[in-house]
PDB file of N, CA and C in Angstrom:
ATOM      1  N   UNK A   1      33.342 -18.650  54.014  1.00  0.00           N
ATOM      2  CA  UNK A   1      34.681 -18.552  54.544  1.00  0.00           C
ATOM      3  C   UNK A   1      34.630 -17.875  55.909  1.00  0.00           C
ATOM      4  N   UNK A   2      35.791 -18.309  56.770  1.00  0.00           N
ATOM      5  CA  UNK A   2      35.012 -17.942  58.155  1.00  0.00           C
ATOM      6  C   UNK A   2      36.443 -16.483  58.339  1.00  0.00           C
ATOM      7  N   UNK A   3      35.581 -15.472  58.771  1.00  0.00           N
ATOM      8  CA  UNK A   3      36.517 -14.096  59.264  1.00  0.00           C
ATOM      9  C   UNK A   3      37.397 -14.262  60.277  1.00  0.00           C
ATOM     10  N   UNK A   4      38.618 -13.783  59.863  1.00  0.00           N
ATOM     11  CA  UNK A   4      40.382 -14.328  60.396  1.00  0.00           C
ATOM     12  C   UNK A   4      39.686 -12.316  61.369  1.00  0.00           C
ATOM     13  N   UNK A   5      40.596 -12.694  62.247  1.00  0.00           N
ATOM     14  CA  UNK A   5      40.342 -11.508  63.270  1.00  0.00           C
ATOM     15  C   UNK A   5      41.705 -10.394  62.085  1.00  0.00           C
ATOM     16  N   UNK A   6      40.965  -9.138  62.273  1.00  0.00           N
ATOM     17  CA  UNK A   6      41.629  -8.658  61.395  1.00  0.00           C
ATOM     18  C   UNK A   6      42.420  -6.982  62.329  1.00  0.00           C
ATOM     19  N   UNK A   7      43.650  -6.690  61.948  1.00  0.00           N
ATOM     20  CA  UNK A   7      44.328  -5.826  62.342  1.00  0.00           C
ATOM     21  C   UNK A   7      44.488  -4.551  62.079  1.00  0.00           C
ATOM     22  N   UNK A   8      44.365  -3.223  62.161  1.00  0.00           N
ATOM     23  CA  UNK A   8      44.153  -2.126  61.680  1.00  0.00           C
ATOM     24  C   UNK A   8      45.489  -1.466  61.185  1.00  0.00           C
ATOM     25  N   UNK A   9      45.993  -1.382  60.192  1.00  0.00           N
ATOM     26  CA  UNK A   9      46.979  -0.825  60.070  1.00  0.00           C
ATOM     27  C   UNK A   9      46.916   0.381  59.151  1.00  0.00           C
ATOM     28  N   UNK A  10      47.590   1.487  59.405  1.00  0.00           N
ATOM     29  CA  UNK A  10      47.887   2.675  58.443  1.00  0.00           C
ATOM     30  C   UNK A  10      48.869   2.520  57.400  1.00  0.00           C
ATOM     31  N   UNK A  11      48.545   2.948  56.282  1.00  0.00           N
ATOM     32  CA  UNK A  11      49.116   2.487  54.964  1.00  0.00           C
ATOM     33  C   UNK A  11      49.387   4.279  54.498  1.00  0.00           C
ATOM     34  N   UNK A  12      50.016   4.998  54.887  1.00  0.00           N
ATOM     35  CA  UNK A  12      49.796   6.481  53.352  1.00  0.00           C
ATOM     36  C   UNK A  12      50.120   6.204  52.322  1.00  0.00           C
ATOM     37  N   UNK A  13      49.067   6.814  51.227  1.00  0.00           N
ATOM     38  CA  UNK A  13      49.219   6.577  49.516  1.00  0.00           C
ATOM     39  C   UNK A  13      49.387   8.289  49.444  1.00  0.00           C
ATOM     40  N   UNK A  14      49.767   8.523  48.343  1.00  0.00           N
ATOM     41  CA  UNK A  14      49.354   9.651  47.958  1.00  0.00           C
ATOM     42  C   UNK A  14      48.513   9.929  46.800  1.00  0.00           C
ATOM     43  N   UNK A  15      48.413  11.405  46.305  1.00  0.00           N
ATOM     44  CA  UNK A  15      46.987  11.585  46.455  1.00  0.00           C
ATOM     45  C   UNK A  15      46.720  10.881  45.102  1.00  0.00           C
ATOM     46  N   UNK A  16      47.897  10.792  44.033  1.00  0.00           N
ATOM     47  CA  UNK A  16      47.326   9.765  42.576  1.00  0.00           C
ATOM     48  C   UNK A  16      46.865   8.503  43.001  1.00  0.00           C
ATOM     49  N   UNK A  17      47.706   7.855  44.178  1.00  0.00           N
ATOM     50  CA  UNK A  17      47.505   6.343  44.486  1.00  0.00           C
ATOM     51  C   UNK A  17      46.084   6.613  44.516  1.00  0.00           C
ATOM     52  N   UNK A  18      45.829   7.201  45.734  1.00  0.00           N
ATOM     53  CA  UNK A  18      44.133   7.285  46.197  1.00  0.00           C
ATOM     54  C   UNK A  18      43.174   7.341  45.107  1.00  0.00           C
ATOM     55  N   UNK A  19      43.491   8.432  44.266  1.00  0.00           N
ATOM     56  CA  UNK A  19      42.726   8.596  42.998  1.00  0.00           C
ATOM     57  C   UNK A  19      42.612   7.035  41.615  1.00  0.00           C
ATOM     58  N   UNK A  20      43.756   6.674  41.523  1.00  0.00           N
ATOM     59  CA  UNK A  20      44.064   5.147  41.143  1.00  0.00           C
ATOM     60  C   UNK A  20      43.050   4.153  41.653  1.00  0.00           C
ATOM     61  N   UNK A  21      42.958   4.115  42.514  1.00  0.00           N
ATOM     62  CA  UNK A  21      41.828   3.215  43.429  1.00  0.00           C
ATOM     63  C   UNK A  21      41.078   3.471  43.878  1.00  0.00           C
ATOM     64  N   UNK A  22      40.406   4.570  43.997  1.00  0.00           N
ATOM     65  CA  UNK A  22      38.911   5.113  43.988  1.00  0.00           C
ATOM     66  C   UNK A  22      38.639   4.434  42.233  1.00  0.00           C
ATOM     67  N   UNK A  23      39.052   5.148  40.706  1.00  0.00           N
ATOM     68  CA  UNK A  23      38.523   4.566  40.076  1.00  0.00           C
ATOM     69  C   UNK A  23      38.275   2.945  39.647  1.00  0.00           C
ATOM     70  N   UNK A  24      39.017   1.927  40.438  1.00  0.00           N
ATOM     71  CA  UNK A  24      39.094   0.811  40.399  1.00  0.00           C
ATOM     72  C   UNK A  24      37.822   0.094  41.889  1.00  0.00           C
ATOM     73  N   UNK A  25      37.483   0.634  42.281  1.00  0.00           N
ATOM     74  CA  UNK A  25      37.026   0.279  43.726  1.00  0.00           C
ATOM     75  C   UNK A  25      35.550   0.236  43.030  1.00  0.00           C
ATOM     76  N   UNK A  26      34.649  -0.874  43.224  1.00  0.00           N
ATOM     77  CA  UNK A  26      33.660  -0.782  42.989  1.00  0.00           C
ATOM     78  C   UNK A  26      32.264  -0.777  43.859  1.00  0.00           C
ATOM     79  N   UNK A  27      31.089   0.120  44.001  1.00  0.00           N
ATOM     80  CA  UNK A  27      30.318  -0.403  44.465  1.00  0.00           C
ATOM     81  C   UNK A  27      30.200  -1.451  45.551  1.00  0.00           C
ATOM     82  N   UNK A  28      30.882  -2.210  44.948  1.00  0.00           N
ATOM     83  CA  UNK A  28      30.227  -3.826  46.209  1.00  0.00           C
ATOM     84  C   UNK A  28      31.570  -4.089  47.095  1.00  0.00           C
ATOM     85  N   UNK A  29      32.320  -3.277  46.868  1.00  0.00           N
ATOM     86  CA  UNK A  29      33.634  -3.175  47.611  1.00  0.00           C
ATOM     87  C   UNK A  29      34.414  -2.210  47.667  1.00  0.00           C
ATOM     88  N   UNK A  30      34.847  -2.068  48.972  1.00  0.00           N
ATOM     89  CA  UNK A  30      35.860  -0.678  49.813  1.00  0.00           C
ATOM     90  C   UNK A  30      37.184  -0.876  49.219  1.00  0.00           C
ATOM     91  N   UNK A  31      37.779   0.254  49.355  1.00  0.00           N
ATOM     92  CA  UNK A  31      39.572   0.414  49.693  1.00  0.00           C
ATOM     93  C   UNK A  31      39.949  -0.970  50.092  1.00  0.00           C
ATOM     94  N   UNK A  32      39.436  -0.946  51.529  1.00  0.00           N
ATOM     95  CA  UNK A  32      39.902  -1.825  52.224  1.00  0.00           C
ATOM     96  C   UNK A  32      40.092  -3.502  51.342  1.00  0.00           C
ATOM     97  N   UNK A  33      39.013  -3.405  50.664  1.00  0.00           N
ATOM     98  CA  UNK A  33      38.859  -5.060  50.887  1.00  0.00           C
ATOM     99  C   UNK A  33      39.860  -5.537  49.674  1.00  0.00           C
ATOM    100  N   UNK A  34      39.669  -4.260  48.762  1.00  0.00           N
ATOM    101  CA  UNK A  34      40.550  -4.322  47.554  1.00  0.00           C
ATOM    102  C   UNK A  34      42.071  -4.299  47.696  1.00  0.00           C
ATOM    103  N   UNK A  35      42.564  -3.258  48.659  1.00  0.00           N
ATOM    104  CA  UNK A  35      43.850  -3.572  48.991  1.00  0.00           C
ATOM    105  C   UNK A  35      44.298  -4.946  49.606  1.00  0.00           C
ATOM    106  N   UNK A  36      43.482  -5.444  50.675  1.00  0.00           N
ATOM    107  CA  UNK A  36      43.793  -6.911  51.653  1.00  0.00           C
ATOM    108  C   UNK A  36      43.425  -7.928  49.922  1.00  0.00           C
ATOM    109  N   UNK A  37      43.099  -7.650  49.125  1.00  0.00           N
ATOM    110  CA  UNK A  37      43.445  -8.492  47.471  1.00  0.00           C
ATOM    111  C   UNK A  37      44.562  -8.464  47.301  1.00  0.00           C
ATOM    112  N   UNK A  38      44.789  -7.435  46.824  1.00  0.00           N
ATOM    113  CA  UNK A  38      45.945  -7.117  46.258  1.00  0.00           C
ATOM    114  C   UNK A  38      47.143  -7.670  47.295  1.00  0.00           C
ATOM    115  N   UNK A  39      47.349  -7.553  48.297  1.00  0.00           N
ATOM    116  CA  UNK A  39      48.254  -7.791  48.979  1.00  0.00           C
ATOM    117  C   UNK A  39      48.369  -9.319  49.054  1.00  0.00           C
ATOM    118  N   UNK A  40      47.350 -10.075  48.918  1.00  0.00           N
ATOM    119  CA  UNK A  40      47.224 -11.726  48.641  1.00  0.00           C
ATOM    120  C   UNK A  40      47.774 -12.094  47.704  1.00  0.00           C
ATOM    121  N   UNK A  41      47.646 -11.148  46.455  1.00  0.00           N
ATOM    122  CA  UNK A  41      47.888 -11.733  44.920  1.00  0.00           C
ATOM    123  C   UNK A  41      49.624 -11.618  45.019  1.00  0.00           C
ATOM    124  N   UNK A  42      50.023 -10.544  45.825  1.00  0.00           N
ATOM    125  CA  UNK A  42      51.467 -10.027  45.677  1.00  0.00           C
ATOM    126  C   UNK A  42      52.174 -11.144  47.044  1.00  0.00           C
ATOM    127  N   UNK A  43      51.756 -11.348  47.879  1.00  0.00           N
ATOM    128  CA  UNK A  43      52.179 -13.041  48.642  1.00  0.00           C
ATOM    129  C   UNK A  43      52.195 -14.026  47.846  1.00  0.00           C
ATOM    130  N   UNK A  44      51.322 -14.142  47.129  1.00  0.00           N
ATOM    131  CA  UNK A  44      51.033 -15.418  46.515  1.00  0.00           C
ATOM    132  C   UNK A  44      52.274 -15.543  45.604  1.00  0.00           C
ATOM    133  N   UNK A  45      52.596 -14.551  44.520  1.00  0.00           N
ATOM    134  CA  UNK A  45      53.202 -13.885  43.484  1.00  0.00           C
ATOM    135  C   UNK A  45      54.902 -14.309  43.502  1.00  0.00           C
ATOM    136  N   UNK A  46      54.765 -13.640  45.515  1.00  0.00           N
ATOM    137  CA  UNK A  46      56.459 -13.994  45.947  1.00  0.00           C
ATOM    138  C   UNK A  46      56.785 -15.589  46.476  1.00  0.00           C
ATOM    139  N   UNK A  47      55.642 -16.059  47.241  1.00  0.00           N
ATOM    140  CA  UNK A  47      56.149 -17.273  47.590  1.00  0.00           C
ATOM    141  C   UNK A  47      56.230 -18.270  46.218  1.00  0.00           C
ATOM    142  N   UNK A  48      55.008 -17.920  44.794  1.00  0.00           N
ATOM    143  CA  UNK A  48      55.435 -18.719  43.810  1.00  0.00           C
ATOM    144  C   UNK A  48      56.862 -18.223  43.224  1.00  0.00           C
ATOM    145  N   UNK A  49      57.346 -17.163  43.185  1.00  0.00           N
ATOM    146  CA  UNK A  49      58.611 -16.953  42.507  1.00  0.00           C
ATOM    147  C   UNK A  49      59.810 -17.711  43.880  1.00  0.00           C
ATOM    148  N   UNK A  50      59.853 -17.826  45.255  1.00  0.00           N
ATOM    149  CA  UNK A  50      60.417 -18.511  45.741  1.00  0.00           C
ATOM    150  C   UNK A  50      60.675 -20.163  45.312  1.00  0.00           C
ATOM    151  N   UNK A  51      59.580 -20.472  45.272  1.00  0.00           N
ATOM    152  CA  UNK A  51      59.145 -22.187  44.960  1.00  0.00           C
ATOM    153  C   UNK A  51      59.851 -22.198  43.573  1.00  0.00           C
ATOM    154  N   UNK A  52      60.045 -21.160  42.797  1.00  0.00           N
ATOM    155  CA  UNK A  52      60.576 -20.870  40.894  1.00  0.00           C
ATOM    156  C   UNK A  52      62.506 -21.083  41.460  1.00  0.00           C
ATOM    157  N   UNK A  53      62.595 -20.336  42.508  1.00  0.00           N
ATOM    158  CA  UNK A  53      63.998 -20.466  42.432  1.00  0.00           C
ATOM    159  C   UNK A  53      64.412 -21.646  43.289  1.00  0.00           C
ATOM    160  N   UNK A  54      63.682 -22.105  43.997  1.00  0.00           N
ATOM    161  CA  UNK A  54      64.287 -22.925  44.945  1.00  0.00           C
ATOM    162  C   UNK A  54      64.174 -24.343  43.504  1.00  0.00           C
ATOM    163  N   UNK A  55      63.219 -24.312  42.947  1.00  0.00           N
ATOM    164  CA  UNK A  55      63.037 -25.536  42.022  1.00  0.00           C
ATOM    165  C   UNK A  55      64.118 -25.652  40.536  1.00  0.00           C
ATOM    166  N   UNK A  56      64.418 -24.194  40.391  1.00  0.00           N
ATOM    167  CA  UNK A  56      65.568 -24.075  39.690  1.00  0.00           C
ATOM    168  C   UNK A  56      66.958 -24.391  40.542  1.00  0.00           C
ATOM    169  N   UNK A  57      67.252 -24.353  41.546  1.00  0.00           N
ATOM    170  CA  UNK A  57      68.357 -23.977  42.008  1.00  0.00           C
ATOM    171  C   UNK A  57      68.490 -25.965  42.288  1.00  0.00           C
ATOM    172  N   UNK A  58      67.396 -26.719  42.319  1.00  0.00           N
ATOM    173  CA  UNK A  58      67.202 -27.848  42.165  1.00  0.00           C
ATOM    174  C   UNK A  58      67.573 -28.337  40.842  1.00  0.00           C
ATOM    175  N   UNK A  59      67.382 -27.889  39.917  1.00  0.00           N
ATOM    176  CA  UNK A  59      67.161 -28.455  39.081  1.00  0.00           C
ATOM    177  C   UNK A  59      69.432 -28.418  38.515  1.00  0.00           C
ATOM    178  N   UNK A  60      69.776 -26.872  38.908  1.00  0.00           N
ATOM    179  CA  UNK A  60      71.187 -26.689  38.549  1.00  0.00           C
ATOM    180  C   UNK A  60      71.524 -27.567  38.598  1.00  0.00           C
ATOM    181  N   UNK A  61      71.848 -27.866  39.859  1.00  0.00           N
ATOM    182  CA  UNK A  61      72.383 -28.986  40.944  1.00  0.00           C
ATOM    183  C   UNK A  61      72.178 -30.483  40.439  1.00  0.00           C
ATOM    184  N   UNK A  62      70.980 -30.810  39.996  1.00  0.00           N
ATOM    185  CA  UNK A  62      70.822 -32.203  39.323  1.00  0.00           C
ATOM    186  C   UNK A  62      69.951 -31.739  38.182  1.00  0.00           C
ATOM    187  N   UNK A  63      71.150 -31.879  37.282  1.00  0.00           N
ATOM    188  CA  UNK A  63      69.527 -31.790  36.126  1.00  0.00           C
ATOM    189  C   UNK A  63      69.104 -32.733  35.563  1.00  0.00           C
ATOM    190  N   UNK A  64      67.475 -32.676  35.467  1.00  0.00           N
ATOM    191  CA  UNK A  64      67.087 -34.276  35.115  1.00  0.00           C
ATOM    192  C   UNK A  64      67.512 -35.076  33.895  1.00  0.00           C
ATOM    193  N   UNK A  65      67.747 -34.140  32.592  1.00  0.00           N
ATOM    194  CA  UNK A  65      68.659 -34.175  31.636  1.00  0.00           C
ATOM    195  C   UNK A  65      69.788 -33.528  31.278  1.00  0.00           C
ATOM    196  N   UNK A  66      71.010 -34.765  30.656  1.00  0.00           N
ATOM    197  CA  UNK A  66      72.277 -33.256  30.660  1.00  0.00           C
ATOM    198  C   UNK A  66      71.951 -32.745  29.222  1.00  0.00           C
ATOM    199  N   UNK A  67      71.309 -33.238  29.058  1.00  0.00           N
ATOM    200  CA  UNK A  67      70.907 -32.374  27.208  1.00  0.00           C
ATOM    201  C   UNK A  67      70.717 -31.193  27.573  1.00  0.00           C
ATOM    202  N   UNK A  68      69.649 -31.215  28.289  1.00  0.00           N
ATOM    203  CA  UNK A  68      68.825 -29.588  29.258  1.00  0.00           C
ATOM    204  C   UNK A  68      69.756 -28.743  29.170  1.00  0.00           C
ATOM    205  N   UNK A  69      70.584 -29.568  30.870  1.00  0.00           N
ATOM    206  CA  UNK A  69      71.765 -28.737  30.657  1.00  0.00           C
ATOM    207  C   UNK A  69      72.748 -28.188  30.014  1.00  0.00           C
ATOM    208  N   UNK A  70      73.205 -28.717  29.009  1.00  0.00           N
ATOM    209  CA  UNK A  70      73.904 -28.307  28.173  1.00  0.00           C
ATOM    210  C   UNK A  70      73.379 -27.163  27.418  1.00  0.00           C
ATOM    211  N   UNK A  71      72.017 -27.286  26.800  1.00  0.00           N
ATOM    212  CA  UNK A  71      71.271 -26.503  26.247  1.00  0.00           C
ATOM    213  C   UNK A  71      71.095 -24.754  26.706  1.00  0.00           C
ATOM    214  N   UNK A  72      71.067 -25.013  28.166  1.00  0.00           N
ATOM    215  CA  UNK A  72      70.325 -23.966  28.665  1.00  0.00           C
ATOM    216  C   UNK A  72      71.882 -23.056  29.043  1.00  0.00           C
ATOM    217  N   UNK A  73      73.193 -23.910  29.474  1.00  0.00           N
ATOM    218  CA  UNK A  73      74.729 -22.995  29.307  1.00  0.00           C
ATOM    219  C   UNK A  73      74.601 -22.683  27.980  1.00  0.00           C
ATOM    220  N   UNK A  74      74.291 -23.162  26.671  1.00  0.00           N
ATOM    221  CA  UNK A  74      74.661 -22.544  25.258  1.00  0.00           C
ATOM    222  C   UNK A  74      74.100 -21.342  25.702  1.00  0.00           C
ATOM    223  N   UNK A  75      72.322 -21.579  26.126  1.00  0.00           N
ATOM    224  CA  UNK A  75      71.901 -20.017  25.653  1.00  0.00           C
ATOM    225  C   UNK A  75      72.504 -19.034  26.950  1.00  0.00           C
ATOM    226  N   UNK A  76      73.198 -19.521  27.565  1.00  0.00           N
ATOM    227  CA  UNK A  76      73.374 -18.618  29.250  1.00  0.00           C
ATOM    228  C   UNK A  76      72.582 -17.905  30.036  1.00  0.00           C
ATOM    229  N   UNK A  77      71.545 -19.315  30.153  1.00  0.00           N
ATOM    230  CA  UNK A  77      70.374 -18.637  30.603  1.00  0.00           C
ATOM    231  C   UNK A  77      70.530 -19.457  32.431  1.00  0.00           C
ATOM    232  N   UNK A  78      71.594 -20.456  32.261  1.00  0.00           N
ATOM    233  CA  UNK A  78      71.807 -21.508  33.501  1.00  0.00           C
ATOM    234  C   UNK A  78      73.557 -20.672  33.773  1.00  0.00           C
ATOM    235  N   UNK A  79      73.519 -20.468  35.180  1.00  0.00           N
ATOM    236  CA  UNK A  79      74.403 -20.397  35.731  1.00  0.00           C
ATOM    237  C   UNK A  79      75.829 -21.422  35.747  1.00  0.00           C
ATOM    238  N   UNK A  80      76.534 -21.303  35.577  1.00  0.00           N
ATOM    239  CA  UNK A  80      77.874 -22.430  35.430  1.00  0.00           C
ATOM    240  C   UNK A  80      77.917 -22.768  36.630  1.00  0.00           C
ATOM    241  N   UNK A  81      78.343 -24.110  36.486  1.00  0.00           N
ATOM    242  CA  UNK A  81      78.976 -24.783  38.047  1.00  0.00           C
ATOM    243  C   UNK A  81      80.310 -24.163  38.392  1.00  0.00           C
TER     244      UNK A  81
END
């Protein structure tokens, strides 16, 4: 994989955070590399829960079955028109 030019930024944790991730940090990897993870998994996390609502908010609007729909107002788990 080819290295994206990378930016230095200051993050303060305090001192449990630090302690939290020192015991998680292993050997073959820093703070660093473990946090720039974590911060991928938590992008990834939000743009799939975006794609969750935009595909629901699709689905309100036309639903592919009105059985569905009907189903999903009993349990009021679907927003009313």
């Amino acid at each position: 994989m080819r290295q994206m030019a990378r930016k230095q930024v200051l993050v303060q944790l305090d001192d449990a955070q630090v302690a939290a991730l020192d015991r998680i940090v292993g050997a073959e990897r820093g703070r660093s590399e473990l946090i720039r993870e974590a911060i991928d998994l938590y992008l990834q996390a939000v743009d799939e829960r975006r794609q969750d609502l935009r595909y629901a908010e699709a689905y309100r609007l036309a639903p592919e079955n009105l059985d569905d729909d009907a189903a999903l107002r009993a349990l009021q788990v679907w927003p009313g028109r």
